[in-house]
Protein backbone atom coordinates (compact mmCIF):
# COMPACT_ATOMS: atom_id res chain seq x y z
CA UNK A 1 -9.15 -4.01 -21.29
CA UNK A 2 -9.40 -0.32 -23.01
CA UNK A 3 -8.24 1.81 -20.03
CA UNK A 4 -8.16 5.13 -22.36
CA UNK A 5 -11.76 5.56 -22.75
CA UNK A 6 -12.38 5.83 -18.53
CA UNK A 7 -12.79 8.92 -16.16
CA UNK A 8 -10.27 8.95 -13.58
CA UNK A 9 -13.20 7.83 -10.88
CA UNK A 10 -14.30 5.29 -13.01
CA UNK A 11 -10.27 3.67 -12.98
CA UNK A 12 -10.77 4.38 -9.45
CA UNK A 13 -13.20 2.20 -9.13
CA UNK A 14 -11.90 -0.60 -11.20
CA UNK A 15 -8.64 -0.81 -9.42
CA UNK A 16 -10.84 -0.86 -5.71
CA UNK A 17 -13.48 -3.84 -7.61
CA UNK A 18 -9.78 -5.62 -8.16
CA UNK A 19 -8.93 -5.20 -4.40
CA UNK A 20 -12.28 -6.33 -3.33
CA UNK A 21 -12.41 -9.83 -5.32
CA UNK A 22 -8.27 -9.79 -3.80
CA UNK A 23 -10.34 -10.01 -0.35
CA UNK A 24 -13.14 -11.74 -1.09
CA UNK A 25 -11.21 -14.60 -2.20
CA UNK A 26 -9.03 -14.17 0.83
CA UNK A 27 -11.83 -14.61 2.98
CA UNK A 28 -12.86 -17.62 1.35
CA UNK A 29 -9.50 -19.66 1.83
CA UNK A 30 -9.80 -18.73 5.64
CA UNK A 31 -13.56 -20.34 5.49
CA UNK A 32 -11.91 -23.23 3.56
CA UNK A 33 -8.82 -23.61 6.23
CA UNK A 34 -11.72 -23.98 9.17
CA UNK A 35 -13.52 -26.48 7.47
CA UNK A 36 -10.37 -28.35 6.66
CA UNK A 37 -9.50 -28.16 10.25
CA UNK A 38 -12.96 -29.12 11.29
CA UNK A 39 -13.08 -32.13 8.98
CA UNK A 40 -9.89 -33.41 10.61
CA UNK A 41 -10.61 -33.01 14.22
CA UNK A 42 -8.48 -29.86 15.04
CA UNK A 43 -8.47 -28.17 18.08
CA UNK A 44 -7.89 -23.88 18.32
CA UNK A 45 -4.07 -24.13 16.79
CA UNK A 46 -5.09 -26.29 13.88
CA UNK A 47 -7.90 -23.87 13.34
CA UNK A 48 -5.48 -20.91 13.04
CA UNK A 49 -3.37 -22.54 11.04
CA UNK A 50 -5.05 -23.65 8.28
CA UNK A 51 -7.54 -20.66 8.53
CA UNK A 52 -4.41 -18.36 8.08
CA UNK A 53 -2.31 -20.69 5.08
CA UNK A 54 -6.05 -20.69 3.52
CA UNK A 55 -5.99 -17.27 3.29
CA UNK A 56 -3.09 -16.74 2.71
CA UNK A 57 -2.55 -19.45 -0.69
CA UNK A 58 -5.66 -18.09 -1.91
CA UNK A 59 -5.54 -14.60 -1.25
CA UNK A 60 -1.76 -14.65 -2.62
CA UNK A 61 -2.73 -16.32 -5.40
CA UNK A 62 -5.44 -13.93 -6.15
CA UNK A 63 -3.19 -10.96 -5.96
CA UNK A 64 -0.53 -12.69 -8.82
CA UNK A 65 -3.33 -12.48 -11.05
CA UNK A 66 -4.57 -9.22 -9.93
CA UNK A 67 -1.63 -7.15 -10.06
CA UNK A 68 -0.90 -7.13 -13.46
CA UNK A 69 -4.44 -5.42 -14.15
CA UNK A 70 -4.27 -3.34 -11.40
CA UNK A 71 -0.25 -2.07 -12.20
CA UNK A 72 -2.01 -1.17 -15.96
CA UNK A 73 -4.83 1.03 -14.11
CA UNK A 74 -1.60 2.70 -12.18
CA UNK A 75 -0.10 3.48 -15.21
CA UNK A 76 -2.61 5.09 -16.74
CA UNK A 77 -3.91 7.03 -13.53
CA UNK A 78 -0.25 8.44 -13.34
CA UNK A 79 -0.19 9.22 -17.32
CA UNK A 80 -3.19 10.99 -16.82
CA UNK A 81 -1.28 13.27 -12.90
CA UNK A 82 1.39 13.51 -15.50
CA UNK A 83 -0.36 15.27 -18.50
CA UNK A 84 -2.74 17.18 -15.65
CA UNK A 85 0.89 18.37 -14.30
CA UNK A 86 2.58 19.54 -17.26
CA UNK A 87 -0.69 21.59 -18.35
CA UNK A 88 -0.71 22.90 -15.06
CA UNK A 89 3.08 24.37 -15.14
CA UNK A 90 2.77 25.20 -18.48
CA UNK A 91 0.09 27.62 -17.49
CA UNK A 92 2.07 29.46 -15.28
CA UNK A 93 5.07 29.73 -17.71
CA UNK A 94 7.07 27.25 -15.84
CA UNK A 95 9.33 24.93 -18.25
CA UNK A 96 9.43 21.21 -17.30
């Protein structure tokens, strides 16, 4: 994943896509849980529980293998407010 070549919107926008397919997936495991607890005969409690640990294992799982990808897009967003800081100081003859 070449991060160097992007805009600073376009990282943006690859670290929201990320956060999206976090939630997506989510979303899905709570479906899952319902059908799970409609399959064996649950009542309102059973529904919230396994619509919750649904969501929850999958949307948990989802962010482990996000978050590495994401944490690189951090870094290189905060390179990037580091460089754009230094210029900026520099430019009014302050020494960091």
């Amino acid at each position: 994943m070449n991060l160097e070549g992007l805009s600073k919107i376009e990282l943006e926008g690859k670290k929201k896509s990320l956060a999206l397919i976090q939630m997506g997936v989510g979303g899905l495991g709570t479906v899952a849980g319902w059908v799970y607890a409609n399959q064996t005969g649950g009542r309102f409690l059973r529904y919230v529980g396994f619509g919750f640990m649904g969501g929850a294992i999958l949307g948990m799982t989802t962010y482990f293998i996000t978050s590495q990808k994401s944490n690189k897009i951090d870094v290189e967003i905060d390179k990037r407010n580091v460089a754009y800081w230094k210029a900026t100081m520099a430019e009014k003859g302050i020494k960091v």
